[in-house]
N, C-alpha and C. Protein backbone atom coordinates (compact mmCIF):
# COMPACT_ATOMS: atom_id res chain seq x y z
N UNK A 1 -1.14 -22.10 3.42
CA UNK A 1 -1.47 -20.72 3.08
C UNK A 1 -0.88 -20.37 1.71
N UNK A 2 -1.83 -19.63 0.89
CA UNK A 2 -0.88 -19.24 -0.40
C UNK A 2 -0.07 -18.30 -0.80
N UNK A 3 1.10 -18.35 -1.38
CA UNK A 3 1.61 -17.26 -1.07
C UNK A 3 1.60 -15.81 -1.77
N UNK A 4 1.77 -14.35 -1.47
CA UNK A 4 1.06 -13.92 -1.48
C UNK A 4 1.73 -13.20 -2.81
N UNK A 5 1.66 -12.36 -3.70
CA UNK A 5 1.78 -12.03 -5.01
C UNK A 5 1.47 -10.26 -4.84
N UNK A 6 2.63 -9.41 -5.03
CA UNK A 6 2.54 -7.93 -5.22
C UNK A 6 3.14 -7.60 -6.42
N UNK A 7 2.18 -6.76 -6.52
CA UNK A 7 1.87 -6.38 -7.91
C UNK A 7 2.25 -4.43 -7.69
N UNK A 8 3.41 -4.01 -8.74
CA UNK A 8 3.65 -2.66 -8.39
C UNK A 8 2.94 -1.68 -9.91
N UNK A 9 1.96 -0.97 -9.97
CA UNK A 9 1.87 -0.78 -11.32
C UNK A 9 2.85 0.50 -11.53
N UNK A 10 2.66 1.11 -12.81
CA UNK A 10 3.76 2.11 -13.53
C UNK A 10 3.18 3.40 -12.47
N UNK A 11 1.80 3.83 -12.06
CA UNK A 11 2.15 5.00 -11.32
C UNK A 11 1.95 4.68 -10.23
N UNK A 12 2.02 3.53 -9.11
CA UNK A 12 3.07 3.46 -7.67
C UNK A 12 3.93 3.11 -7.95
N UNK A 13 4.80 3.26 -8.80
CA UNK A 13 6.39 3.53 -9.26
C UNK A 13 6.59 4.75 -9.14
N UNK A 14 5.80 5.87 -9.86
CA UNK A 14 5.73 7.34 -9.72
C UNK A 14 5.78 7.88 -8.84
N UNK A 15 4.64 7.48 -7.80
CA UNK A 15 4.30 8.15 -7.16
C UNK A 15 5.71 7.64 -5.81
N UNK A 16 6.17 6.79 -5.73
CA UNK A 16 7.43 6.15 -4.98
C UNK A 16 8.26 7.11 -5.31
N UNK A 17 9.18 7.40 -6.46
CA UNK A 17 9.86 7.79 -6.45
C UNK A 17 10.17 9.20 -6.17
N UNK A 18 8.84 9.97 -6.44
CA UNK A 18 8.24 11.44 -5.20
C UNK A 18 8.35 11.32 -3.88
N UNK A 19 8.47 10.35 -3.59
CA UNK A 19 8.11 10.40 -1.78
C UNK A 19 10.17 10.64 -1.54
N UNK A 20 9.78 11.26 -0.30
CA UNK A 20 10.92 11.08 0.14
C UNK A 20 11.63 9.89 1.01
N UNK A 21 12.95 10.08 0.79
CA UNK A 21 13.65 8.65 1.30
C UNK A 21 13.37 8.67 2.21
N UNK A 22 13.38 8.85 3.10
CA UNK A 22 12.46 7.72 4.52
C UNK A 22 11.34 7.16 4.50
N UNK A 23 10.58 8.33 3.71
CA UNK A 23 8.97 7.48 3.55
C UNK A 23 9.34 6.26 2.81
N UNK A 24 10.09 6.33 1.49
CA UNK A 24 10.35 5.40 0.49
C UNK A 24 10.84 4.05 1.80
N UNK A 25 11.66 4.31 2.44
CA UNK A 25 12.34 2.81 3.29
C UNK A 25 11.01 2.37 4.19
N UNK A 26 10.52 3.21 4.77
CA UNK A 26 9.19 2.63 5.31
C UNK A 26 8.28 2.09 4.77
N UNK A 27 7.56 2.55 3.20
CA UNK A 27 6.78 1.91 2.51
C UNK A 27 7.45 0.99 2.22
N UNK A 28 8.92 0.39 1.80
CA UNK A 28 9.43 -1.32 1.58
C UNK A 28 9.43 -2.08 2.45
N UNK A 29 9.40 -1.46 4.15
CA UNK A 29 8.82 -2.28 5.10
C UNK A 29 7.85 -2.52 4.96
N UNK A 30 6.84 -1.47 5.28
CA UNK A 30 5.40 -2.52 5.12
C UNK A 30 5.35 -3.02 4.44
N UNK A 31 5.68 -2.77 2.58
CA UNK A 31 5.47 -3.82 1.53
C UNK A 31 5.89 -5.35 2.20
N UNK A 32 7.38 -5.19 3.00
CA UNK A 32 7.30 -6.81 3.28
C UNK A 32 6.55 -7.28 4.42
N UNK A 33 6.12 -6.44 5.31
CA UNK A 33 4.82 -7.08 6.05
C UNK A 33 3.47 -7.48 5.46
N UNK A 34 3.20 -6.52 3.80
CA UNK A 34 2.40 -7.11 3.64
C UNK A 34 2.41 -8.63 2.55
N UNK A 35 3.51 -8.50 2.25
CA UNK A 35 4.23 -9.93 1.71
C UNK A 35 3.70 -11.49 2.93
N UNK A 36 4.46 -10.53 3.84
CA UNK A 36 4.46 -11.95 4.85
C UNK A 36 3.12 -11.99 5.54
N UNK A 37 2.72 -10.97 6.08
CA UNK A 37 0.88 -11.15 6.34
C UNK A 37 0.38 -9.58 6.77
N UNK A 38 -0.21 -9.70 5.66
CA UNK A 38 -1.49 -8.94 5.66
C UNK A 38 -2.35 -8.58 6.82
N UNK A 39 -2.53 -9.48 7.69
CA UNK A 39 -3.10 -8.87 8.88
C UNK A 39 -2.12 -7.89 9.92
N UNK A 40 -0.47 -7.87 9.48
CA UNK A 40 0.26 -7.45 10.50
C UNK A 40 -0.57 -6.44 10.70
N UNK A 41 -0.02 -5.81 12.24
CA UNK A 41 -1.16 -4.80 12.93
C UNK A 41 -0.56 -3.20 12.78
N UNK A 42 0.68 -3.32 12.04
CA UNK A 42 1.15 -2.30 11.73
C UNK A 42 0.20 -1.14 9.99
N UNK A 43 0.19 -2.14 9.68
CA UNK A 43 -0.63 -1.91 7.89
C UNK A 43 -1.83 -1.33 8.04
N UNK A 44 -2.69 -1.51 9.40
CA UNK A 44 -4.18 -1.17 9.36
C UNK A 44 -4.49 -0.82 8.11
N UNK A 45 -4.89 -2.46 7.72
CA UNK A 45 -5.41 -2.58 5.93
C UNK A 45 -6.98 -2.51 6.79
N UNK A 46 -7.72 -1.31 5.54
CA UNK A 46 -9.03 -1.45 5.52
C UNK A 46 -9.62 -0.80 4.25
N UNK A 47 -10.91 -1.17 4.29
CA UNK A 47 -11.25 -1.11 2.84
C UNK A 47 -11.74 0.48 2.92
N UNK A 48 -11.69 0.97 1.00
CA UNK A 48 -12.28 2.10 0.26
C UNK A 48 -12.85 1.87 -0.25
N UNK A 49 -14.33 1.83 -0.42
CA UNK A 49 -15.60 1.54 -1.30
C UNK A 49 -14.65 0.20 -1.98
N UNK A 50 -13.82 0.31 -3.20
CA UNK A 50 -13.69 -0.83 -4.23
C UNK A 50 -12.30 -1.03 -4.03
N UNK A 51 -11.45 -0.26 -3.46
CA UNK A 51 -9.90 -0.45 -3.25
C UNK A 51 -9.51 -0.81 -1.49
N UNK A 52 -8.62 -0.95 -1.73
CA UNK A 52 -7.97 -0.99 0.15
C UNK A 52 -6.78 -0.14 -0.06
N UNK A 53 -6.69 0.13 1.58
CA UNK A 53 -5.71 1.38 1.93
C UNK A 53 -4.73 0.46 3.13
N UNK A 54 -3.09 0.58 3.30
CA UNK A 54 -2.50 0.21 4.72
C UNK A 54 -1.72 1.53 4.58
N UNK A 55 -1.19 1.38 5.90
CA UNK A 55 -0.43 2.89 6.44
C UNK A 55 1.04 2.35 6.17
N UNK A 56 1.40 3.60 5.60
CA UNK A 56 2.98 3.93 5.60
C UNK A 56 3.36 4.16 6.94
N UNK A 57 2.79 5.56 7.43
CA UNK A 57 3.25 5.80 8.25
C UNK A 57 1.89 6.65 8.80
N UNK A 58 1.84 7.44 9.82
CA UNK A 58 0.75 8.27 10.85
C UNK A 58 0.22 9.32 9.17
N UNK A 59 1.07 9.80 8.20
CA UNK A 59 0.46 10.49 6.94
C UNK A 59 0.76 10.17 5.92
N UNK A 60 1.34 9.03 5.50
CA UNK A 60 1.13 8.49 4.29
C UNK A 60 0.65 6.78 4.13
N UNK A 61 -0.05 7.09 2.90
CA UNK A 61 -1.07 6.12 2.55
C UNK A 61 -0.68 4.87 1.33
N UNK A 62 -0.95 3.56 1.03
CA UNK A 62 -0.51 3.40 0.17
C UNK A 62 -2.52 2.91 -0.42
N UNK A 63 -2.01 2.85 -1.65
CA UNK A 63 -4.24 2.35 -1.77
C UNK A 63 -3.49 1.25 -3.11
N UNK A 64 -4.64 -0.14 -3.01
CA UNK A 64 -4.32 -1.08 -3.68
C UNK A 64 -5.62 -1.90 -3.70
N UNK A 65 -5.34 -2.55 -4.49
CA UNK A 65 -6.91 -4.33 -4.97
C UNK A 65 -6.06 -4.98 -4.66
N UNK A 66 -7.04 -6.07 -4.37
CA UNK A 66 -7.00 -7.09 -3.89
C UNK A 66 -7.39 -8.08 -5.07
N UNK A 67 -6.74 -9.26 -5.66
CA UNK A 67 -7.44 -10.33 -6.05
C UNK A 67 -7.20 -11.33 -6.06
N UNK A 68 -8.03 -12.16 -4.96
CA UNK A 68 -7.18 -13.37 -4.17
C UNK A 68 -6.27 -13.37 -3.55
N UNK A 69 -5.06 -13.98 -3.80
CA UNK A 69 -3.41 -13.40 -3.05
C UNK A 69 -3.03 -12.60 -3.68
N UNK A 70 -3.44 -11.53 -4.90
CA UNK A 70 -2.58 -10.73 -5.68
C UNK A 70 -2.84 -9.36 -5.15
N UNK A 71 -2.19 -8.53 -4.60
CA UNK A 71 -2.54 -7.39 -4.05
C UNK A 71 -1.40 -6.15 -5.47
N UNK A 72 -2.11 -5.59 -5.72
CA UNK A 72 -2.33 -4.72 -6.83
C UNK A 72 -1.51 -3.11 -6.35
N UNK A 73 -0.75 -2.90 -5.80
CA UNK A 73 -0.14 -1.92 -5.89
C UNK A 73 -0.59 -0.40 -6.35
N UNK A 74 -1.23 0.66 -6.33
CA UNK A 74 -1.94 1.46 -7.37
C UNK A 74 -1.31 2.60 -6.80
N UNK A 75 -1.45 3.40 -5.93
CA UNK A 75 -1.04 4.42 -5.55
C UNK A 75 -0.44 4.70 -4.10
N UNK A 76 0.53 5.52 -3.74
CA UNK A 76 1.40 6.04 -2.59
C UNK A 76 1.69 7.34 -2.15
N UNK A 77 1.09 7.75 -0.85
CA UNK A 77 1.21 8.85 -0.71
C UNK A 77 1.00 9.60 0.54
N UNK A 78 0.57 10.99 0.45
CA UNK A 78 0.11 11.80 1.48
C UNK A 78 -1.40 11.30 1.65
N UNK A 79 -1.73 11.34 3.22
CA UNK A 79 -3.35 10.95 3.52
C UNK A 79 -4.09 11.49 2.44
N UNK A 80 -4.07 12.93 1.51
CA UNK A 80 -4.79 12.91 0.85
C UNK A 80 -5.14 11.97 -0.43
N UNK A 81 -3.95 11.28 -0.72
CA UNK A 81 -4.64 10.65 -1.78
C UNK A 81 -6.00 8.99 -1.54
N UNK A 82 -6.21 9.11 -0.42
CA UNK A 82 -7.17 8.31 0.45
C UNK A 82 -8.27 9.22 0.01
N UNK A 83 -8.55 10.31 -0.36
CA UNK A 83 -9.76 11.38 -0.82
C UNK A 83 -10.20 10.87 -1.87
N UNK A 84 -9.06 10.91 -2.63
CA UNK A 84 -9.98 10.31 -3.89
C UNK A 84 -10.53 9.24 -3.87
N UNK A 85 -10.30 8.08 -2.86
CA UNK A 85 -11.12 6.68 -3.22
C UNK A 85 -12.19 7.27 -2.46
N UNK A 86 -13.03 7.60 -1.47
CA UNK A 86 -13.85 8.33 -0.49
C UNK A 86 -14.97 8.30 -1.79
């Protein structure tokens, strides 16, 4: 299997450092579930027209690309920011 490559850009840095600390420790969990696999059943990764979305938590979202093993980091947040990919 190859291994897998995350990619954080400059505004899911931003948008991280807005969230509050718990959300923040939960989104570095999933980040390492989605390190170690992507299918964990916690992430419910599914696609947005051209991006993908996994769960932080029951209301926050993280949205990212995919290319190949490189998963692209883009934005973190409240369910709403899942609107804009829609």
């Amino acid at each position: 299997m190859n291994e897998i490559e995350i990619v954080f850009t400059e505004t899911l840095r931003e948008d991280f450092r807005r969230l509050p600390k718990h959300i923040q420790r939960k989104f570095e969990k999933q980040v390492r579930f989605l390190a170690r696999d992507p299918r964990h059943p916690s992430l419910r990764i599914h696609r947005i027209r051209d991006h993908w979305e996994f769960y932080v938590d029951v209301h926050y979202r993280c949205i990212f690309q995919r290319e190949g093993n490189v998963y692209i980091l883009k934005h973190v947040g409240g369910h709403e920011i899942v609107d804009r990919f829609r």
